[in-house]
Protein backbone atom coordinates (compact mmCIF):
# COMPACT_ATOMS: atom_id res chain seq x y z
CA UNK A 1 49.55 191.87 114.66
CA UNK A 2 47.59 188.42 115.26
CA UNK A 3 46.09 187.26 112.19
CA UNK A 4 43.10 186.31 114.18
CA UNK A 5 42.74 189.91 115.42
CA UNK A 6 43.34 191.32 112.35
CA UNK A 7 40.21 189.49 110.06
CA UNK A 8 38.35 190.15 113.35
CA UNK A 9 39.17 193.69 113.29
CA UNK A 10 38.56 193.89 109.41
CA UNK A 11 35.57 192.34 109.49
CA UNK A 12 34.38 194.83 112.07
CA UNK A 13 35.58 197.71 109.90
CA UNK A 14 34.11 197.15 106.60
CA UNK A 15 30.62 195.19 108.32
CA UNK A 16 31.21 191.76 106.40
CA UNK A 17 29.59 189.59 109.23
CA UNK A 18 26.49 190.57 111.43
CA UNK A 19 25.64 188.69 114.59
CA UNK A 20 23.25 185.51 113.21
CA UNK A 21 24.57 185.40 109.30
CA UNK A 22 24.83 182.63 107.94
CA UNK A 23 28.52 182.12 106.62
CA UNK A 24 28.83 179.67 103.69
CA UNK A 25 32.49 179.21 103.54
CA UNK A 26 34.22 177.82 99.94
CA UNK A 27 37.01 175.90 100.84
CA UNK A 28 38.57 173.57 98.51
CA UNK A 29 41.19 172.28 101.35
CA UNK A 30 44.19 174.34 100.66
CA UNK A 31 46.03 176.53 103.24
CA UNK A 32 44.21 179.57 102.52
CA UNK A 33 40.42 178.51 102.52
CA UNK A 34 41.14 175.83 105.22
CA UNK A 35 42.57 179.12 107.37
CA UNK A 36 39.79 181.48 106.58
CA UNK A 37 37.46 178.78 107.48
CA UNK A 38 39.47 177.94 110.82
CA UNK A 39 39.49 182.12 111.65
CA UNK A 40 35.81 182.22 111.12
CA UNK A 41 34.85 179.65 113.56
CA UNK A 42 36.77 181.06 116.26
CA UNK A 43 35.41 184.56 115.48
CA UNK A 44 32.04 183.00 115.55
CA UNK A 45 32.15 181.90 118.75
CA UNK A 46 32.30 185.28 120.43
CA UNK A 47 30.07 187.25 117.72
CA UNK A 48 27.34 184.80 117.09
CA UNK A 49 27.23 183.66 113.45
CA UNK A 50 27.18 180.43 111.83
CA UNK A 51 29.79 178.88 110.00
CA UNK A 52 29.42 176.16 107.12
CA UNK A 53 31.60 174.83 103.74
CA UNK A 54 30.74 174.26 100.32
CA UNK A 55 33.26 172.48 98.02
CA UNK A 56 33.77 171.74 94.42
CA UNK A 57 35.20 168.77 93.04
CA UNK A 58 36.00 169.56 89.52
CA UNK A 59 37.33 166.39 88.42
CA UNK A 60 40.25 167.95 86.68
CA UNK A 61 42.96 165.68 88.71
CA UNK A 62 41.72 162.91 89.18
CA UNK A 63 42.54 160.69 92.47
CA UNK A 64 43.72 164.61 94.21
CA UNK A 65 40.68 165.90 93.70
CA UNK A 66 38.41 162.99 95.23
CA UNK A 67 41.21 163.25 98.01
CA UNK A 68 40.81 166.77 98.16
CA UNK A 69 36.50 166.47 98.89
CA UNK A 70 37.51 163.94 101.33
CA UNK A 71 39.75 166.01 103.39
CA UNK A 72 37.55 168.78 103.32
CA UNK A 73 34.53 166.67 104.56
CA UNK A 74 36.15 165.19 107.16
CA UNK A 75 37.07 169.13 108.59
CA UNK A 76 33.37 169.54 108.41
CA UNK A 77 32.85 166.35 110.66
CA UNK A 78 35.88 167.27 112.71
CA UNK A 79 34.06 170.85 113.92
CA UNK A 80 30.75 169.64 113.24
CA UNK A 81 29.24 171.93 110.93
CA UNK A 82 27.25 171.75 107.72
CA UNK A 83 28.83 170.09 104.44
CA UNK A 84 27.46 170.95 100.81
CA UNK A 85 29.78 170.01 97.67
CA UNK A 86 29.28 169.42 94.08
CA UNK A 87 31.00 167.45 91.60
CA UNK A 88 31.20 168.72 87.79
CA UNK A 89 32.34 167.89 84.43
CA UNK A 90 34.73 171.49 84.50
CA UNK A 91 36.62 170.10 80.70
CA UNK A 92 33.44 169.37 79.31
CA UNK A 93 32.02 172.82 80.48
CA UNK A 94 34.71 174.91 79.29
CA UNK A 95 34.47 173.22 75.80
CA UNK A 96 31.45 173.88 75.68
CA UNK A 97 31.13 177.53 76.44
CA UNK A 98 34.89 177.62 74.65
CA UNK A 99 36.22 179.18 78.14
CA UNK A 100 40.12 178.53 79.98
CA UNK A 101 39.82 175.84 81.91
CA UNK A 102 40.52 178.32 84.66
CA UNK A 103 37.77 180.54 83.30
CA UNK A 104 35.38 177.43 83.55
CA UNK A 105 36.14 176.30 86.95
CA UNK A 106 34.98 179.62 88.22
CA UNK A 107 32.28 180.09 86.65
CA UNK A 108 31.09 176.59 88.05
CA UNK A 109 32.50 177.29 91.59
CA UNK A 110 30.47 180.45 91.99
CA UNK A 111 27.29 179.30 90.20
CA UNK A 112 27.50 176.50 93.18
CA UNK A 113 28.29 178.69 95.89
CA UNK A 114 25.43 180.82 95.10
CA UNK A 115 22.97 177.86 94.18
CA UNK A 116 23.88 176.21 97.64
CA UNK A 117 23.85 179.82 99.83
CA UNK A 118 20.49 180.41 98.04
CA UNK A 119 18.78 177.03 98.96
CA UNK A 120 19.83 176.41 102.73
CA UNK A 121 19.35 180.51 103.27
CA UNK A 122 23.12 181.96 103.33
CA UNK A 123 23.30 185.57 103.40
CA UNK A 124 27.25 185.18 103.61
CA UNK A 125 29.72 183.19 101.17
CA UNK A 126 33.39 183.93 102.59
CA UNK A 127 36.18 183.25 99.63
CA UNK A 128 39.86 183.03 100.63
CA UNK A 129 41.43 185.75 98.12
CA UNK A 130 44.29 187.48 100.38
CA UNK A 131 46.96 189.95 99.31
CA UNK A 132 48.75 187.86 96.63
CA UNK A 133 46.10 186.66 94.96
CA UNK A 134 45.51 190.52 94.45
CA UNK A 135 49.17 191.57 93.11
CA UNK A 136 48.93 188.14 90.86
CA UNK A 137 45.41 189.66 89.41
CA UNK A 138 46.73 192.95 88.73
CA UNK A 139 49.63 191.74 86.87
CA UNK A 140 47.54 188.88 84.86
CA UNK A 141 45.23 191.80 84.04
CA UNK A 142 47.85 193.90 82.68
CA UNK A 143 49.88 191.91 80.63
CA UNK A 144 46.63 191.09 79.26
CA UNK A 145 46.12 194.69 78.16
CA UNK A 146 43.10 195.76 80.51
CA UNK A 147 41.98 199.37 81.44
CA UNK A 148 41.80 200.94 84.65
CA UNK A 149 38.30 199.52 86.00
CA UNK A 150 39.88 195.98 85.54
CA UNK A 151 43.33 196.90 87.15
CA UNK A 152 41.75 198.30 90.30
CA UNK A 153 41.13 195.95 93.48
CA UNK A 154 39.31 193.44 93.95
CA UNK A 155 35.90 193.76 95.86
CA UNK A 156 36.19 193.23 99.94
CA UNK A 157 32.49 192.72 99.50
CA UNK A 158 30.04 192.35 96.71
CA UNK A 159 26.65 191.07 97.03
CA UNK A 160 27.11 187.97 99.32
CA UNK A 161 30.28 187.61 98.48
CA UNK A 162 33.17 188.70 100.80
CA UNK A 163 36.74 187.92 101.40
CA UNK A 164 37.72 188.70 104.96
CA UNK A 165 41.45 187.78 103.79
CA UNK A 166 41.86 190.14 101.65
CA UNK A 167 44.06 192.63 102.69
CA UNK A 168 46.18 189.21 104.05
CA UNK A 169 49.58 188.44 103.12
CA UNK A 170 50.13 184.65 101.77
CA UNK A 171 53.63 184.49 104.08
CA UNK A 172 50.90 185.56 107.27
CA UNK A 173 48.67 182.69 106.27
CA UNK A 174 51.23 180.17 106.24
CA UNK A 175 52.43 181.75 109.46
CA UNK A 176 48.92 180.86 111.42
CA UNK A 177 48.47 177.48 109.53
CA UNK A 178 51.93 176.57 111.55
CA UNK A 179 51.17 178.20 114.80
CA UNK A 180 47.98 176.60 114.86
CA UNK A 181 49.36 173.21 113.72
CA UNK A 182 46.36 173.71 110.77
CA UNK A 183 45.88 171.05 108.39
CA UNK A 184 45.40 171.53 104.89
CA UNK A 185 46.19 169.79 100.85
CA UNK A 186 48.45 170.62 98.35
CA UNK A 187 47.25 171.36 94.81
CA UNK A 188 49.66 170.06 92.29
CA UNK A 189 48.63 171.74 89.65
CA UNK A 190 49.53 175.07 91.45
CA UNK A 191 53.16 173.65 90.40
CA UNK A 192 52.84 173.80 86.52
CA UNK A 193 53.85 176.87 85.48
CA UNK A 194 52.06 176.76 81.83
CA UNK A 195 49.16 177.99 83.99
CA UNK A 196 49.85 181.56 83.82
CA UNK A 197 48.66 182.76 87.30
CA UNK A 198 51.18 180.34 88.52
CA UNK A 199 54.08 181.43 86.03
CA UNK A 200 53.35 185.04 88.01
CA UNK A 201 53.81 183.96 91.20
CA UNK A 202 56.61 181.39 90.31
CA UNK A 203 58.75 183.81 88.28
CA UNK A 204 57.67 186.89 87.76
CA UNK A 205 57.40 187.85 91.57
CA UNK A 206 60.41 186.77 92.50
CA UNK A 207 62.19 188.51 90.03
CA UNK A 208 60.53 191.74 90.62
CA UNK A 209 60.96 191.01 94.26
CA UNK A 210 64.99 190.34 93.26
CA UNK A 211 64.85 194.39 91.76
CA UNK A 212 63.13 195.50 94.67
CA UNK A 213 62.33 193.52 98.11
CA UNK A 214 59.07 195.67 98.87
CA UNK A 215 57.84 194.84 95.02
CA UNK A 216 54.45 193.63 96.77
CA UNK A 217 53.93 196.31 99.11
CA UNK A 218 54.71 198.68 95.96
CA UNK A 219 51.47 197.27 94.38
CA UNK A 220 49.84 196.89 96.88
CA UNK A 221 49.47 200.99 97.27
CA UNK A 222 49.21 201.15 93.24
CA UNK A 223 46.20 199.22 93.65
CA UNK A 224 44.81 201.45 96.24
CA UNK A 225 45.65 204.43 93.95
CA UNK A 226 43.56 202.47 91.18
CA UNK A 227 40.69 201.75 92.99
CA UNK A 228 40.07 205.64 94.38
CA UNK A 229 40.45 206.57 90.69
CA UNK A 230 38.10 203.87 89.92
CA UNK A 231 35.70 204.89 92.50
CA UNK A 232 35.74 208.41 90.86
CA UNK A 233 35.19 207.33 87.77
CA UNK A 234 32.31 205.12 88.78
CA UNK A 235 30.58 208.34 90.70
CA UNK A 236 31.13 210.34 87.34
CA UNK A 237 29.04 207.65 85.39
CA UNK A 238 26.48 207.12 87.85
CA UNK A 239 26.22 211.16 87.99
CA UNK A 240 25.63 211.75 84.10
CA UNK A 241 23.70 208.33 83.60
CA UNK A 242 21.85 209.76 86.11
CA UNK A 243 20.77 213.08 84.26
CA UNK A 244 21.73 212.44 80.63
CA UNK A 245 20.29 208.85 79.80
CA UNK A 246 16.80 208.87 78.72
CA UNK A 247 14.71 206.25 77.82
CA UNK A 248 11.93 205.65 74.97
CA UNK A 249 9.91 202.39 75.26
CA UNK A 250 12.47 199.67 75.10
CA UNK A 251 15.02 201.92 73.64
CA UNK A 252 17.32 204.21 75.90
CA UNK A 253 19.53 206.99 74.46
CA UNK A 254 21.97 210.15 75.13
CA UNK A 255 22.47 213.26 73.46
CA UNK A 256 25.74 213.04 71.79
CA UNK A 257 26.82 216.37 72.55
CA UNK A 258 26.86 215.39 76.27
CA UNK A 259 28.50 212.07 75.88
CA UNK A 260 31.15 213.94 73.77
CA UNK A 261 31.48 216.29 76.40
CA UNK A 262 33.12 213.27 79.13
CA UNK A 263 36.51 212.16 78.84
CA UNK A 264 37.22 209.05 76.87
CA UNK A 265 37.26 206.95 80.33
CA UNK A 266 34.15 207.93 80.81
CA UNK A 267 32.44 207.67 77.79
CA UNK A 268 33.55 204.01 77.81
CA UNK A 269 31.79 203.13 80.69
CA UNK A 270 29.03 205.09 80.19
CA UNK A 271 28.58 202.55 77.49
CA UNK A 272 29.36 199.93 78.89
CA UNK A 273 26.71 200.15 81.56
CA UNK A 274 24.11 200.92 78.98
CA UNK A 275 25.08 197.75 77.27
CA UNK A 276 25.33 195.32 80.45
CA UNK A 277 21.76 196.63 81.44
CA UNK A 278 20.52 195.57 77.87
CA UNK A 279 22.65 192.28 77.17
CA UNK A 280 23.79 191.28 81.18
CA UNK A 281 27.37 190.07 81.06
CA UNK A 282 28.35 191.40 77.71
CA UNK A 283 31.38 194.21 78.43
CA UNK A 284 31.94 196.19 75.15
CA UNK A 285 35.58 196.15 74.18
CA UNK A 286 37.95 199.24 73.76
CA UNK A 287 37.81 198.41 69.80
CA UNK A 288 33.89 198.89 70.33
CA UNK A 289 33.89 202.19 71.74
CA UNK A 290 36.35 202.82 69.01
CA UNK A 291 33.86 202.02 66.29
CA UNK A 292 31.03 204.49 68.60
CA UNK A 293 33.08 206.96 67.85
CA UNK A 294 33.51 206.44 64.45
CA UNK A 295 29.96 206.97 63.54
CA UNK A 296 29.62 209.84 66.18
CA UNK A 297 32.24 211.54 64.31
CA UNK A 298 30.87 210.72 61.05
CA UNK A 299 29.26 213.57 58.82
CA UNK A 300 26.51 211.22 57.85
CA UNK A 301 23.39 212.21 60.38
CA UNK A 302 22.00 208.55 60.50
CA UNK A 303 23.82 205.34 61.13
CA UNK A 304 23.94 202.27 63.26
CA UNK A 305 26.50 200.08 64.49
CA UNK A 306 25.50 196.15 64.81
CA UNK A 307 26.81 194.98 68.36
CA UNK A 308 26.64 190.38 69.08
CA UNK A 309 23.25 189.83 71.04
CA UNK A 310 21.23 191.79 68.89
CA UNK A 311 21.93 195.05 70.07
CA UNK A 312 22.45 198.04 67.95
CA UNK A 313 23.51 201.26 68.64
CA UNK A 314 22.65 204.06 66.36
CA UNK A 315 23.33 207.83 65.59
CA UNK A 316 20.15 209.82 64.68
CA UNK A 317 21.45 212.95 64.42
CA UNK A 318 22.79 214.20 67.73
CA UNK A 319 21.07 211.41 70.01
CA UNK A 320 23.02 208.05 70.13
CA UNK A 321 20.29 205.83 70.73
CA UNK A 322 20.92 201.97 72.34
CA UNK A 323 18.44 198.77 71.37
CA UNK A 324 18.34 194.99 71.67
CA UNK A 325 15.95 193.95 68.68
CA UNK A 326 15.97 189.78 69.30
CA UNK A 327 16.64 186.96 68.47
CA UNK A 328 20.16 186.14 67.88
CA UNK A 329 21.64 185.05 64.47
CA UNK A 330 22.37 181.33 63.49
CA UNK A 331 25.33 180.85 61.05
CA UNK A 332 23.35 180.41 57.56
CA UNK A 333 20.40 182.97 58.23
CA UNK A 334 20.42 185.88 56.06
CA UNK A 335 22.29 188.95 57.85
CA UNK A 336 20.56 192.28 56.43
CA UNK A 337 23.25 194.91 55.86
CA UNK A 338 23.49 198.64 56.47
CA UNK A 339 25.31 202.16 55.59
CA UNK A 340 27.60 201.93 58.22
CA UNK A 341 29.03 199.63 60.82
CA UNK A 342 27.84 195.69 61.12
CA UNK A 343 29.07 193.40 63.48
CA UNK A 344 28.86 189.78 62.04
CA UNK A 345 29.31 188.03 64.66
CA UNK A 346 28.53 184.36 63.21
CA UNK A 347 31.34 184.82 60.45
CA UNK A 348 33.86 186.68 62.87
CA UNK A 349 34.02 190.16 60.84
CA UNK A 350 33.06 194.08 60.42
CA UNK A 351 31.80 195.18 57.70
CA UNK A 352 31.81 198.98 56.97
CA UNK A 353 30.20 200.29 53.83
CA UNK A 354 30.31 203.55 53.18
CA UNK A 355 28.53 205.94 49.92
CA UNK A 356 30.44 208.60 48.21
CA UNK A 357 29.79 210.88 45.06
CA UNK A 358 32.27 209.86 42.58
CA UNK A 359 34.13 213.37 42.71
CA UNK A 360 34.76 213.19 46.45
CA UNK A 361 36.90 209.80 46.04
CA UNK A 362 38.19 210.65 42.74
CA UNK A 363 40.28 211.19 40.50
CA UNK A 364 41.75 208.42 41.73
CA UNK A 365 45.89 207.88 41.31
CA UNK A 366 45.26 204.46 40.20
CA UNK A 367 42.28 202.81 38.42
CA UNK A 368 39.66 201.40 41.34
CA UNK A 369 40.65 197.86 39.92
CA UNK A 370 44.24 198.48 41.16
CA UNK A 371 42.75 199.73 44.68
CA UNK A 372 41.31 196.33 45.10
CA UNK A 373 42.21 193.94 48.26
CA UNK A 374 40.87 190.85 49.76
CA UNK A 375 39.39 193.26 52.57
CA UNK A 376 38.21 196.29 50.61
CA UNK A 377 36.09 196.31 47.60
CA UNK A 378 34.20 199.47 45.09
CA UNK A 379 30.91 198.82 43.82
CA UNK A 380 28.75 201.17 41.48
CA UNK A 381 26.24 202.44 44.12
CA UNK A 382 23.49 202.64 41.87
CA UNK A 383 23.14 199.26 40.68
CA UNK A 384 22.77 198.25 44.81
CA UNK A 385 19.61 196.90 45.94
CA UNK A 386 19.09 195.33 49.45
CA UNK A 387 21.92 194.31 51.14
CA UNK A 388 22.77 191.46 53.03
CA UNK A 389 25.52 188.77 53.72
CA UNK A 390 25.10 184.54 53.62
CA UNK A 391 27.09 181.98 52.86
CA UNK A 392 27.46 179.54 50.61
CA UNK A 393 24.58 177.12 48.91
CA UNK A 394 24.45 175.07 46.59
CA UNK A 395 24.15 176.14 42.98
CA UNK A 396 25.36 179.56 43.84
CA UNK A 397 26.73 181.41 40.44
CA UNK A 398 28.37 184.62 39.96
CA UNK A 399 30.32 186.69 37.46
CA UNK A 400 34.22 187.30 38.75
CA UNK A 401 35.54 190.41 38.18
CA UNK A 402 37.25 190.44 34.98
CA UNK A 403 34.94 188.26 32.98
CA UNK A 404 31.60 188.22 30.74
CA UNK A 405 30.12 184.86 31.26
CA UNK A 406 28.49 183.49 35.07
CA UNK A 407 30.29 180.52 36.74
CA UNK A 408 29.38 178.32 39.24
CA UNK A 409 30.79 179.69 42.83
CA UNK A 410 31.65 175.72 43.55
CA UNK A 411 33.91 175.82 40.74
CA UNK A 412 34.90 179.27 41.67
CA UNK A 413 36.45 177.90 44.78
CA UNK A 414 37.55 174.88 43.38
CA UNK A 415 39.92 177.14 41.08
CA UNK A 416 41.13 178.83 44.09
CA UNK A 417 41.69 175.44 46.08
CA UNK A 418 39.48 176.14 48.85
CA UNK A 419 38.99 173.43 50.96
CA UNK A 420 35.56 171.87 51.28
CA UNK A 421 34.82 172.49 54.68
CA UNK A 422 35.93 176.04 54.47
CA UNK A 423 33.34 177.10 51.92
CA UNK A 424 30.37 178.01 54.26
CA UNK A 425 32.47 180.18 56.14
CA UNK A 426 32.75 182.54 54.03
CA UNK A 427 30.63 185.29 53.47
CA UNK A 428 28.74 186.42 50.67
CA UNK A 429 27.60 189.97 49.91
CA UNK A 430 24.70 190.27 48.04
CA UNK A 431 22.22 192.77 45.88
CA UNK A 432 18.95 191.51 46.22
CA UNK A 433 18.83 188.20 45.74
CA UNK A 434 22.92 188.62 43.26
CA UNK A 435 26.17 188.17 44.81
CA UNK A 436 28.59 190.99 44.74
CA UNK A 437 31.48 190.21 46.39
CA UNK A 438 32.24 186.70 47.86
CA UNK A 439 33.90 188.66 50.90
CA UNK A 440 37.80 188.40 50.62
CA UNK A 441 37.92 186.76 47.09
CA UNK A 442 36.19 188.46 44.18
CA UNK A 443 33.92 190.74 43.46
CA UNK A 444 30.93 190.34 40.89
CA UNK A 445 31.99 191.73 37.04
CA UNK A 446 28.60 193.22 37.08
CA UNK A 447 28.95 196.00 39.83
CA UNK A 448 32.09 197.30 39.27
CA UNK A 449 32.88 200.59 39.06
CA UNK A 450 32.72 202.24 35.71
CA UNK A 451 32.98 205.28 34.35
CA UNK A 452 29.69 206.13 34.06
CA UNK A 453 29.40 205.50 37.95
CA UNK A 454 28.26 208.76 39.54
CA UNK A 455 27.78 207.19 43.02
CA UNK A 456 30.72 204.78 45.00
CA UNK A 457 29.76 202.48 47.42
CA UNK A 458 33.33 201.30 49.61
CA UNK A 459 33.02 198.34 51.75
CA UNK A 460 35.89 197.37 54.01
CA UNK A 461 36.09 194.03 55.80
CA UNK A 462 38.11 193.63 59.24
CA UNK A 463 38.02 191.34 61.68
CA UNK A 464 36.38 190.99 64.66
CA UNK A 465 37.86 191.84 67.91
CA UNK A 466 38.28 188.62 69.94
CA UNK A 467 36.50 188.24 73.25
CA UNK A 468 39.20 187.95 75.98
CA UNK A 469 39.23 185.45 78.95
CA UNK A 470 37.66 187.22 81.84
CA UNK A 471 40.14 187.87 84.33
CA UNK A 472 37.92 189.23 87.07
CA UNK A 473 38.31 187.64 90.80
């Protein structure tokens, strides 16, 4: 089938262009957005739309990517339509928001392609994302480990976004660009191969291909598979969201005997679209809805799990109750500590504590000293005040397990040979205004367990999970 016939014929189907849009087009003057953008204009000319190009320079190569704005003006001269492009700092960016470069350039190009379509009055921004770039984003997204909502398609349309190419094999795109005698720039950084998109389509895709010739086509219906799965899925959550989640001034909750009632699929995004409506853009890992369990199964009636942004989600009895209580942490505030599960997001960890009666946990096979680790300390419940977690300042003393006399933490560390500028990173838990355990270390002589201890409070230290790249489109 002519590729011409075929976007026109898609874009028919699935309603992407309406006689008088206005199509911004992002082209960044390779052979797939310089296509797209050359298919548009013809199909323009019978169905009465107009056609413009945004591009972004994002000074990552130098001489190329001046060249590359260049060339991409000069189509915009060549068939006389509108011109909007940006140049940005895309290394200094993705330092700063501690992104992939890869990560950063997108956020940048779409923040401008959404800037520009909002000023000049765009209701259309075309990207060039055909078939390949599809099968390439499925497999990035699962070696990288992601569920089935991020392994399913990406969108033919969302928002003002649409990608009429979609569904568009790379090998058909190079086949018009040579019919049509199309012009177009190479990207030489789509040659280095420590980029991992480009390690995909450089190795991994050919070998595949070498096992099985119709590898592509393979995925191709996998993802189609996905995405109707996906689509149920996403009609399930709408559907109990719909008649389970309840809201109480700026809190919003669900009974837990309903959420527990949905498969585990579910449940996870069920929370996660209660948490993007709260905090917009944060997507709760798998190892958070792990921890939502955990205090859902707990036999404890009352505790709350610390999420980063603020938000907490807690367990009052059988309602599992969502809130955002600002403002966000800095490093060396005071973090106030609960029963239960607290996300510390400044120092990287989770800290659990837990309360037991001393005949639930004991006899113990060994003596609680021997039970000690850096990640896990015991502490004689009763002697506990208010708890909360800082870090290091200056004249800080405690009394190390073990002895009967106060030290000076600084001299503390210096025993250990901590390193200077490691010191305020680590966290201190404290009783009141006492440290009881510098966290991963020691803990304080004077809350130990004893045998007089009726009640045991645990506290178990883990790390944080660690926010993955997005990998979305």
């Amino acid at each position: 089938m002519d590729l011409l016939y075929k976007i026109e014929k898609v874009i028919k189907e699935h309603r992407l262009i309406n006689e008088g849009d206005n199509v911004l087009v992002g082209v960044s003057g390779g052979i797939d957005s310089v296509v797209l953008l050359h298919i548009l204009l013809k199909i323009s000319e019978k169905k009465g739309f107009n056609v413009a190009i945004a591009h972004v320079n994002h000074q990552l190569r130098g001489g190329e990517s001046d060249r590359d704005e260049t060339f991409v003006k000069g189509l915009a001269d060549r068939w006389h339509i509108p011109f909007y492009s940006g140049r940005f700092d895309v290394q200094a960016y993705s330092r700063e928001k501690n992104l992939s470069i890869q990560h950063g350039a997108r956020d940048i190009r779409y923040a401008f392609f959404n800037e520009t379509a909002q000023r000049y009055g765009y209701n259309r921004i075309a990207i060039a994302h055909n078939l390949d770039d599809q099968i390439e984003t499925f497999l990035l997204r699962l070696i990288k480990g992601s569920g089935l909502r991020g392994l399913s398609s990406i969108p033919m349309a969302r928002d003002r976004i649409i990608r009429p190419l979609l569904y568009t094999y790379r090998s058909e795109i190079e086949g018009y660009a040579e019919k049509n005698s199309i012009p177009h720039v190479e990207d030489s950084s789509n040659e280095k191969t420590y980029y991992e998109r480009n390690y995909i389509r450089k190795n991994i895709i050919p070998l595949m291909e070498g096992l099985n010739p119709a590898f592509k086509e393979k995925v191709y219906l996998l993802l189609n598979d996905i995405t109707e799965i996906d689509r149920v899925f996403h009609e399930r959550v709408s559907s109990f969201l719909e008649e389970n989640l309840f809201s109480d001034k700026d809190d919003m909750w669900v009974a837990i005997d309903s959420f527990m009632t949905q498969d585990s699929e579910t449940r996870y995004r069920v929370l996660s679209e209660i948490i993007n409506s709260m905090e917009q853009g944060f997507i709760p890992l798998r190892q958070h809805m792990q921890l939502v369990d955990k205090i859902i199964h707990s036999r404890r009636p009352n505790l709350t799990l610390s999420l980063p942004g603020g938000l907490k989600i807690k367990k009052i009895y059988n309602k599992l109750v969502f809130t955002k209580k600002p403002p966000s942490m800095r490093f060396d505030d005071v973090i106030d500590i609960h029963d239960g599960i607290n996300i510390l997001e400044p120092f990287g960890l989770v800290l659990e504590v837990e309360t037991y009666l001393k005949k639930e946990i004991m006899p113990f096979t060994k003596p609680i000293e021997a039970r000690l680790s850096e990640n896990i300390a015991f502490f004689d419940r009763d002697r506990i005040g208010r708890l909360s977690v800082r870090c290091f300042l200056e004249g800080d003393r405690f009394m190390p397990l073990g002895m009967d006399d106060m030290v000076k933490v600084k001299d503390f560390f210096i025993s250990r040979k901590i390193p200077l500028d490691s010191r305020r990173k680590i966290p201190f838990l404290l009783s009141d205004n006492d440290i009881i355990w510098i966290i991963g270390h020691r803990i304080d002589n004077r809350f130990k367990v004893t045998e007089d201890t009726e009640n045991i409070m645990k506290v178990t230290a883990s790390a944080l999970p660690s926010k993955r790249d997005d990998l979305s489109e």
